[in-house]
Protein backbone atom coordinates (compact mmCIF):
# COMPACT_ATOMS: atom_id res chain seq x y z
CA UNK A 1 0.00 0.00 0.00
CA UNK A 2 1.44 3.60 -0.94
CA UNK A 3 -1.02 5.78 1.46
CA UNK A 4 -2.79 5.11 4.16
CA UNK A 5 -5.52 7.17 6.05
CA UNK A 6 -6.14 6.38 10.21
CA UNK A 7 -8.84 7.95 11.98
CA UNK A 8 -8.49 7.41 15.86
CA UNK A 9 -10.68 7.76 18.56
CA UNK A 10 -10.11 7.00 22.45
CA UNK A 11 -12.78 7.54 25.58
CA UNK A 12 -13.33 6.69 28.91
CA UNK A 13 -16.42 5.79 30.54
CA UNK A 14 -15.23 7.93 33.98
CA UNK A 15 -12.17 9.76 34.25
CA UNK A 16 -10.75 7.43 34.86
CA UNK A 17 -13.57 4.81 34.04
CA UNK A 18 -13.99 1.92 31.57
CA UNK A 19 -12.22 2.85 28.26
CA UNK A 20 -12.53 2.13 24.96
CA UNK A 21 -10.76 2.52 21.59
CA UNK A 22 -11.65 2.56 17.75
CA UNK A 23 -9.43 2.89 14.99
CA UNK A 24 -10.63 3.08 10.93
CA UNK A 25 -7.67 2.30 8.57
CA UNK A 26 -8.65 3.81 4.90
CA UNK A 27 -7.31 3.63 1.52
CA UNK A 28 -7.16 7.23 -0.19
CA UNK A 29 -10.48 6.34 -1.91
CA UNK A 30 -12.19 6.15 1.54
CA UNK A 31 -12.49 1.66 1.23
CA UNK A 32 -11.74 0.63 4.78
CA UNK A 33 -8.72 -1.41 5.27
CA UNK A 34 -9.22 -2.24 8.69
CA UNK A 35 -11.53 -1.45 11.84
CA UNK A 36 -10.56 -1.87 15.70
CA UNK A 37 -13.50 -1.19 18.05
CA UNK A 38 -12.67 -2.65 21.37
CA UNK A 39 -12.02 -2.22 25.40
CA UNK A 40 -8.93 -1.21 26.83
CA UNK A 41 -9.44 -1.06 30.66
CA UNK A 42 -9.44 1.40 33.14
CA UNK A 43 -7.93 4.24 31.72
CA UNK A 44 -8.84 8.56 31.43
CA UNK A 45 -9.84 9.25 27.83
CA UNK A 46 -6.41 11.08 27.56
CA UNK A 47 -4.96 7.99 27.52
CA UNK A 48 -7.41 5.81 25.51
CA UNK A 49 -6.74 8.56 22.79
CA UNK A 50 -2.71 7.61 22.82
CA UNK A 51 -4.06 3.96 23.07
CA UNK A 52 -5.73 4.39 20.16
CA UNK A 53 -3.21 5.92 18.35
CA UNK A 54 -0.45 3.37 19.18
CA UNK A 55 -2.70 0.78 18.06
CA UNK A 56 -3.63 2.50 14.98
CA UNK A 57 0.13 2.63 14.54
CA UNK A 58 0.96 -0.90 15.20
CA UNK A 59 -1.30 -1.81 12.75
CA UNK A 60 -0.43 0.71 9.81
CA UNK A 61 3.06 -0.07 10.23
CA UNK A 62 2.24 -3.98 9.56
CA UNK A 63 0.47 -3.03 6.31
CA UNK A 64 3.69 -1.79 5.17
CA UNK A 65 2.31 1.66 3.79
CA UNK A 66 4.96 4.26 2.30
CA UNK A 67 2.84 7.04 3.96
CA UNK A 68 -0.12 7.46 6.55
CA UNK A 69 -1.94 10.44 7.96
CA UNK A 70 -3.67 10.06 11.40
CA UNK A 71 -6.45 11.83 12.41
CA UNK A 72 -7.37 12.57 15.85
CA UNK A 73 -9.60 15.47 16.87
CA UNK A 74 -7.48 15.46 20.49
CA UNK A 75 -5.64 18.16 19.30
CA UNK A 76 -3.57 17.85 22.55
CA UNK A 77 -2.84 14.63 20.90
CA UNK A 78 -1.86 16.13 17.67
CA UNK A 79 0.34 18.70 19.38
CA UNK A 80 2.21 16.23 22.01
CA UNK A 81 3.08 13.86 18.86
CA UNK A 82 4.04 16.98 16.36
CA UNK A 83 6.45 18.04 19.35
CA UNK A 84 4.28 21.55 19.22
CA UNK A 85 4.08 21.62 22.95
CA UNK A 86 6.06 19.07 25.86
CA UNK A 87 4.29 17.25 28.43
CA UNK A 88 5.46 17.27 31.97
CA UNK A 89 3.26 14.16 32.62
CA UNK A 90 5.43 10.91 33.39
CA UNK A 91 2.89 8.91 32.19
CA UNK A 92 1.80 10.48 28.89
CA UNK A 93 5.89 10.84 27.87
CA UNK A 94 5.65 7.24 27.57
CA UNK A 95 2.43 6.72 26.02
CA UNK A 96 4.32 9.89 23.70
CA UNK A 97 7.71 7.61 23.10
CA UNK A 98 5.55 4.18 22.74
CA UNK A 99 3.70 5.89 19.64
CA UNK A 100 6.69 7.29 17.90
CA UNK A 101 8.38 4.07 17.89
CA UNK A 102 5.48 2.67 16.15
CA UNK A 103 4.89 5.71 13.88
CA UNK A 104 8.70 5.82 12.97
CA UNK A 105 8.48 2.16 11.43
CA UNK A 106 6.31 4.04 8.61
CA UNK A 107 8.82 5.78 6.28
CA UNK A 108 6.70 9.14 6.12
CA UNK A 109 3.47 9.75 8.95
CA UNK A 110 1.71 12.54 10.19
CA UNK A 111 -0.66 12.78 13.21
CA UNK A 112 -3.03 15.38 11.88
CA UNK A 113 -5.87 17.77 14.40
CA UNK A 114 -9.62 17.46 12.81
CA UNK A 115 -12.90 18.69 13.91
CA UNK A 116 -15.25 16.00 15.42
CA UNK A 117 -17.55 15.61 12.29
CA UNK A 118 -14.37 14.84 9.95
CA UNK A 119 -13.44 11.93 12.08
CA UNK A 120 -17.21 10.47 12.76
CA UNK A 121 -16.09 6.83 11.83
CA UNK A 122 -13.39 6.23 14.98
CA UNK A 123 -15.98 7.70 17.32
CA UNK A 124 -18.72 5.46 16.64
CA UNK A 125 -16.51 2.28 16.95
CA UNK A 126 -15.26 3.41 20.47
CA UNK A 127 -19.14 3.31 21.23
CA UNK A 128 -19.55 0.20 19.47
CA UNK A 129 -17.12 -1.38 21.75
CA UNK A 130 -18.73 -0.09 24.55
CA UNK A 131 -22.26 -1.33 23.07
CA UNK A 132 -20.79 -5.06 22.67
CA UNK A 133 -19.78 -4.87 26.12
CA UNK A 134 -23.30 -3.98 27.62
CA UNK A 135 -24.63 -6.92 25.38
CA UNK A 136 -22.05 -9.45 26.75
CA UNK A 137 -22.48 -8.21 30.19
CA UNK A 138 -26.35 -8.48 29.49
CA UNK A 139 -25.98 -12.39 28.33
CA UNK A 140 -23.91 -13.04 31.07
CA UNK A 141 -26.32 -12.11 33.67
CA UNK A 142 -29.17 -13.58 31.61
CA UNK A 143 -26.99 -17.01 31.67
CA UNK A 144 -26.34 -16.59 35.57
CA UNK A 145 -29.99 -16.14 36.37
CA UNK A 146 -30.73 -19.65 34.50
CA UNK A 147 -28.09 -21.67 36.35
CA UNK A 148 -29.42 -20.57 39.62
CA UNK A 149 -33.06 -20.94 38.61
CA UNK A 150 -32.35 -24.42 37.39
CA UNK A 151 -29.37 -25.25 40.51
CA UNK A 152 -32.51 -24.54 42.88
CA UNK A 153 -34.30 -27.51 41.35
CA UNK A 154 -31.46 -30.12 41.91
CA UNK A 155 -31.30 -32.61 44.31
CA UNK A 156 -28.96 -32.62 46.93
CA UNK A 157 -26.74 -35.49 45.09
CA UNK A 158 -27.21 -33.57 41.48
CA UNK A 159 -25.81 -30.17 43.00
CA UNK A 160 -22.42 -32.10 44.41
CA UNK A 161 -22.32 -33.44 40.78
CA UNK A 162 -22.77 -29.79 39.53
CA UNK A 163 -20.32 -28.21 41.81
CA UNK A 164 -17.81 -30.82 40.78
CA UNK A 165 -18.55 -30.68 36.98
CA UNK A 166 -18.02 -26.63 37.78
CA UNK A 167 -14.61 -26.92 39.92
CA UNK A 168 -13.54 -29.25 36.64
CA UNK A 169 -14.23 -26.02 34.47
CA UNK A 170 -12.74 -23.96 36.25
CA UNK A 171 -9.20 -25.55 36.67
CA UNK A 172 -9.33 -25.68 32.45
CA UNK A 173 -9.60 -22.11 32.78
């Protein structure tokens, strides 16, 4: 691939809280290369934003593009990367160094500012990830509340049987 477009997108659920990350990976004609919508952990949404961009990063760099533009509308972000402005902040130096070593495996990048509405895609797949989670959660519980319901109705010998059956599981896991 010669060029390569990233929009990237990082937010926390709580500051800091649950966080999420999505990533769309574009050809110049807009097709989409590859998407990342997914949960990071506990994190502030400063730091699911450099999350997002190291990912975003990784994965450019493994496409082996001559060129990639990322867009992040964090311009803090933008500025921290572009060496506009300096950090004090231990932490976010290091989430800083982590991305350029990922960015510098791309011959030529650039970690561009946008408005909100240009980068619509990476926003919407940090909510999707945070969708899928409510749904798993959701099936989960739903699961849970069976087991009991139908544990209640065991005999005494069937629920040593069950709690062996689930000790088994649990030492595969």
């Amino acid at each position: 691939m010669k060029k390569l477009f990233a929009y990237v997108d990082g937010a926390a659920k709580g500051e800091p809280g649950e966080a999420g990350i999505g990533i769309a990976i574009t050809d110049p004609d807009g097709n989409v290369i590859e998407e990342i919508s997914r949960l990071v952990g506990r994190a502030t949404t400063e730091v699911a934003e450099y999350r997002a961009l190291i990912e975003a990063a990784r994965h450019v760099a493994t496409l082996d593009a001559e060129s990639a533009i990322f867009f992040t509308d964090n311009q803090r972000v933008a500025n921290y990367i572009n060496r506009v402005f300096e950090t004090r902040e231990p932490h976010i130096k290091r989430l800083i160094e982590v991305a350029l070593g990922h960015l510098n495996r791309i011959p030529r990048w650039r970690v561009n500012y946008v408005d909100r509405p240009a980068n619509v895609r990476a926003p919407r797949l940090v909510e999707q990830a945070f969708h899928q989670s409510i749904q798993a959660q959701a099936t989960r519980e739903r699961k849970e509340l069976v087991l009991l319901s139908r544990a209640a109705t065991l005999s005494e010998d069937a629920m040593d049987r069950l709690l062996g059956f689930a000790e088994r599981l649990q030492e595969e896991v």
